[in-house]
C-alpha atoms as a PDB file:
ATOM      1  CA  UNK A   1      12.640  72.408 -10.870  1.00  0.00           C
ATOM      2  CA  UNK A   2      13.343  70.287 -14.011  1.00  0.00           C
ATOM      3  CA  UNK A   3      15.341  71.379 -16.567  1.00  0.00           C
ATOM      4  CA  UNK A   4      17.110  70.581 -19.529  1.00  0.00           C
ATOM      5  CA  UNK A   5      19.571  71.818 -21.289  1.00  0.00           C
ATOM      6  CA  UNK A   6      21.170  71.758 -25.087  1.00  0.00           C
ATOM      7  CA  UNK A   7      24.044  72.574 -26.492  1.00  0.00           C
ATOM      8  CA  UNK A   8      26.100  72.069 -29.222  1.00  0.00           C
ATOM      9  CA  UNK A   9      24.319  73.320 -32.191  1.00  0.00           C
ATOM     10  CA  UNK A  10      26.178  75.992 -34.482  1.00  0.00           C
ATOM     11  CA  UNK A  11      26.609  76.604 -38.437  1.00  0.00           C
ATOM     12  CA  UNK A  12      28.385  73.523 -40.364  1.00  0.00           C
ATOM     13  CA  UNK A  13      29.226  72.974 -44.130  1.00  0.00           C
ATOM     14  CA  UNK A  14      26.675  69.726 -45.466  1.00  0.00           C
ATOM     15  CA  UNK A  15      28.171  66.917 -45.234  1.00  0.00           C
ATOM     16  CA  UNK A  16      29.800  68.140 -42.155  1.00  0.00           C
ATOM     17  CA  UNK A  17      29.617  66.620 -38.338  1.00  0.00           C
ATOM     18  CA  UNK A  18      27.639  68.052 -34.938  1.00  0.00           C
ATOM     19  CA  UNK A  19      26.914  66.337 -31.608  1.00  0.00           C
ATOM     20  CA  UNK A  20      24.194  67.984 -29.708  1.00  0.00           C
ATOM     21  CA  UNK A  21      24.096  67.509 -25.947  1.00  0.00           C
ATOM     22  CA  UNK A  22      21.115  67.644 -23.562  1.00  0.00           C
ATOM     23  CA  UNK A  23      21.866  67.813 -19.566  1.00  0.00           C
ATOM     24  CA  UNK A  24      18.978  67.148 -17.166  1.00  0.00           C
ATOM     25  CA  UNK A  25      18.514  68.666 -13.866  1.00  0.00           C
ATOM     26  CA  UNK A  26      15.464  68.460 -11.336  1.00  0.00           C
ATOM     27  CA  UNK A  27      15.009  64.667 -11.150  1.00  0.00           C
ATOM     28  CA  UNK A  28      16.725  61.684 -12.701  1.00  0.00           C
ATOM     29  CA  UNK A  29      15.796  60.725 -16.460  1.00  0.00           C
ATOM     30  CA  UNK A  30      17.211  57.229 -16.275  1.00  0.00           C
ATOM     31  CA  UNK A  31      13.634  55.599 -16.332  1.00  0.00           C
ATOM     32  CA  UNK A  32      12.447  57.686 -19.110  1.00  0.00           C
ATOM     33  CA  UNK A  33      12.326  57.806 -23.166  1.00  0.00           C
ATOM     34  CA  UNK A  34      14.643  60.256 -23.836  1.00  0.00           C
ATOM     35  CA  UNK A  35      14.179  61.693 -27.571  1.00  0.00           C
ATOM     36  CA  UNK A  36      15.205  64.677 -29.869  1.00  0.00           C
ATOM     37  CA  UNK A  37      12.782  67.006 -32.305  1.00  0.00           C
ATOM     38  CA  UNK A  38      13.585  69.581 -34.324  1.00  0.00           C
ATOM     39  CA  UNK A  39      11.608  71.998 -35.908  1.00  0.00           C
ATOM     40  CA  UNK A  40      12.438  74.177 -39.163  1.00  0.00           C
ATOM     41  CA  UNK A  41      11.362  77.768 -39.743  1.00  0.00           C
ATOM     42  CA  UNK A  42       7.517  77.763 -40.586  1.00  0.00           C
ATOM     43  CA  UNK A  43       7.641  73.952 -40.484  1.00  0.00           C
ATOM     44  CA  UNK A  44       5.675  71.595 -37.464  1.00  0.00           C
ATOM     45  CA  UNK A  45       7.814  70.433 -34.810  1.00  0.00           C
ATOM     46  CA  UNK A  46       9.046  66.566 -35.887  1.00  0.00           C
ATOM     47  CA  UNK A  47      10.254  63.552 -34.530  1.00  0.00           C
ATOM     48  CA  UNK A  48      14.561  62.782 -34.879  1.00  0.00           C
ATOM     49  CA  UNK A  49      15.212  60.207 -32.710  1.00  0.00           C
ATOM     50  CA  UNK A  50      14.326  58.217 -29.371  1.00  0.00           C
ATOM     51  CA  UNK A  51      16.283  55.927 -26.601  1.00  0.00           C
ATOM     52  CA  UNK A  52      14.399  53.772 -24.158  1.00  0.00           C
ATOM     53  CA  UNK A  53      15.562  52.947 -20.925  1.00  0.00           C
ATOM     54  CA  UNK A  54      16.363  49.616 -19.129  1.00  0.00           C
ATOM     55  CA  UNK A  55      18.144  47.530 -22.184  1.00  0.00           C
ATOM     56  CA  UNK A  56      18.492  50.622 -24.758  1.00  0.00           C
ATOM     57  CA  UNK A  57      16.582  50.453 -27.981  1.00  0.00           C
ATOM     58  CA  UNK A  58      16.556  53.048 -30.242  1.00  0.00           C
ATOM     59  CA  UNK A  59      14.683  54.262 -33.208  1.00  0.00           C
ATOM     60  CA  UNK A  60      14.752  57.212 -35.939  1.00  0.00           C
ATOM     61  CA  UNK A  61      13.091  59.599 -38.522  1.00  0.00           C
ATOM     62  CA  UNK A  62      13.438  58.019 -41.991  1.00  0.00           C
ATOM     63  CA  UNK A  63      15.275  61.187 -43.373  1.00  0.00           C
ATOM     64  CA  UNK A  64      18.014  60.321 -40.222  1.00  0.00           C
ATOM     65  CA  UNK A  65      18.307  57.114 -40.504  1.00  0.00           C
ATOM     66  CA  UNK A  66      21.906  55.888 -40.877  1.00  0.00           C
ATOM     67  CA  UNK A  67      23.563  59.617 -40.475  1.00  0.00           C
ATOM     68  CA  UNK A  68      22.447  60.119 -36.594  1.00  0.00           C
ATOM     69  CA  UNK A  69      22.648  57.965 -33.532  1.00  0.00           C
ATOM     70  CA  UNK A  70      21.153  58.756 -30.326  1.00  0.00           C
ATOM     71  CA  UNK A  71      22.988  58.082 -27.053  1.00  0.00           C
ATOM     72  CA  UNK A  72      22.196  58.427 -23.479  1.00  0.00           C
ATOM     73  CA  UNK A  73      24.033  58.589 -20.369  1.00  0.00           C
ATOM     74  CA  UNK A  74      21.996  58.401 -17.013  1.00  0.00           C
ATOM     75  CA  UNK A  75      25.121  58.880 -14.548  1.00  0.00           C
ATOM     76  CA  UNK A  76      25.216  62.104 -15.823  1.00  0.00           C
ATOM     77  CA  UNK A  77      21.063  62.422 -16.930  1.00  0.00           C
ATOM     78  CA  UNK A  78      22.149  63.574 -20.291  1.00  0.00           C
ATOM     79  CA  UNK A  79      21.036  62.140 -23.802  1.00  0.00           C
ATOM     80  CA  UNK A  80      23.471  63.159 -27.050  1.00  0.00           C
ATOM     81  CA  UNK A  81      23.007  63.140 -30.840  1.00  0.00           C
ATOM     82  CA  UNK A  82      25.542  62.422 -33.478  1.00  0.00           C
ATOM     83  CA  UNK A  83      24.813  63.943 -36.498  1.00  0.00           C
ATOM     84  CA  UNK A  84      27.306  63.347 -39.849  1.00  0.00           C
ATOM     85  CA  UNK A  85      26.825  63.606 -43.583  1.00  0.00           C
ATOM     86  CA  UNK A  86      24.517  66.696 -42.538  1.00  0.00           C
ATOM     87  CA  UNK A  87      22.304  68.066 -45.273  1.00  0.00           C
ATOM     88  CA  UNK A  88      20.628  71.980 -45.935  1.00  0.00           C
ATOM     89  CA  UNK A  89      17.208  70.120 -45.001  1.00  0.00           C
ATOM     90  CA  UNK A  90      18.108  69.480 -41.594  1.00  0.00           C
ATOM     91  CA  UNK A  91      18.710  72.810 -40.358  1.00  0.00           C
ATOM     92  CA  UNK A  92      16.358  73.455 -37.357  1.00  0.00           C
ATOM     93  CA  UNK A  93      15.956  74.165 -34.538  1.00  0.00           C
ATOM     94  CA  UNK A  94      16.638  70.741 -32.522  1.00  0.00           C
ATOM     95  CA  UNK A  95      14.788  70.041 -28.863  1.00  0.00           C
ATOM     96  CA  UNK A  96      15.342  67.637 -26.280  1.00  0.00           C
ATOM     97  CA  UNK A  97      12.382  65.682 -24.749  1.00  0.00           C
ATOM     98  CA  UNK A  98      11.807  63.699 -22.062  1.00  0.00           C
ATOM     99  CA  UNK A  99       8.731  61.515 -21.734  1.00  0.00           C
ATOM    100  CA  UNK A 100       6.574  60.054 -18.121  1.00  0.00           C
ATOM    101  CA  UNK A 101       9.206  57.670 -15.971  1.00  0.00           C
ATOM    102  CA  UNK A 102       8.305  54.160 -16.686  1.00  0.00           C
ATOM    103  CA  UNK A 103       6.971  54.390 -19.856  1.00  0.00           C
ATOM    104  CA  UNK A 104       9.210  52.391 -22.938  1.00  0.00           C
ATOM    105  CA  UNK A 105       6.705  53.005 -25.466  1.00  0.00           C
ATOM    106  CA  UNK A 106       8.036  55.670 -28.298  1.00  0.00           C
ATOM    107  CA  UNK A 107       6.059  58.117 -29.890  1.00  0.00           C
ATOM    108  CA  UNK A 108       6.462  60.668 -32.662  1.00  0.00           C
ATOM    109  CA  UNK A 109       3.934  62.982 -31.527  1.00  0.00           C
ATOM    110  CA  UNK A 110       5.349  66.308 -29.061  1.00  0.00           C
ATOM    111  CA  UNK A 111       2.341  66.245 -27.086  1.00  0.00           C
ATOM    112  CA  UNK A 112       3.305  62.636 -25.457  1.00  0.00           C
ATOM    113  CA  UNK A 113       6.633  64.170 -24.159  1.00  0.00           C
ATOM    114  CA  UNK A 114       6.713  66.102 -20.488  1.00  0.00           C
ATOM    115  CA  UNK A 115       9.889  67.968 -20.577  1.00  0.00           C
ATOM    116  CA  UNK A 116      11.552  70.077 -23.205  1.00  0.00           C
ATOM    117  CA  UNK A 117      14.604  72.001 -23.568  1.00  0.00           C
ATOM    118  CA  UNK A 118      14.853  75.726 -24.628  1.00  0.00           C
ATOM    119  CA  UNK A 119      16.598  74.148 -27.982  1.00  0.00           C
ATOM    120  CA  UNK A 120      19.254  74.757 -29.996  1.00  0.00           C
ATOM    121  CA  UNK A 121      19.953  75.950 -33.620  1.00  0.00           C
ATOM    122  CA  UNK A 122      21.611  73.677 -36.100  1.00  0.00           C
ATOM    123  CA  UNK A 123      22.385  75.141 -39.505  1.00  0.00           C
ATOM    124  CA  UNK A 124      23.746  73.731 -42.461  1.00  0.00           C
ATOM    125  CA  UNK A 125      25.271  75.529 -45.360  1.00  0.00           C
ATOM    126  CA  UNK A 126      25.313  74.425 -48.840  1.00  0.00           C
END
């Protein structure tokens, strides 16, 4: 059965520092776009951040951009998130997702992703 599996969310002060942690388990992830979501109270579910495989290349929401970087491990089948200079705006709820094996392409859109975490909340205070 795959699974993953975050952690590290919790309440910060803006401007403050997180680093969320998703563990796989059920099959190896290391030939697969690994990527984060998050999705805000009555908001859509959006797009954070992606890793590729093979040579890693990376890529980001605008409103991210330059405050988180996306990591992955595939010894241990885990992708992280740095997140600094947080901001009010992105507390959420913040999902793992892990797309088809083989695949490098990137995509914003939930629907293209297979595997999902059960999430974890990320608030920031003002």
């Amino acid at each position: 059965q795959v699974q993953l599996v975050e952690s590290g969310g919790g309440l910060v002060q803006a401007g403050g520092s997180l680093r969320l942690t998703c563990a796989g388990s059920g099959r190896s992830f290391s030939r697969s776009v690994m990527t984060w979501f998050r999705q805000a109270l009555g908001k859509e579910r959006e797009f954070v951040a992606a890793v590729t495989w093979g040579p890693p290349r990376s890529s980001y929401a605008e409103s991210v951009k330059g405050r988180f970087t996306i990591s992955r491990d595939d010894a241990k089948n885990s992708v992280y998130l740095e997140m600094a200079s947080l901001k009010p705006e992105d507390t959420a709820v913040y999902y793992c997702a892990v797309g088809s094996p083989g695949i490098t392409a990137i995509y914003s859109i939930p629907s293209r992703y297979d595997y999902w975490g059960q999430g974890t909340q990320v608030t920031v205070s003002s």
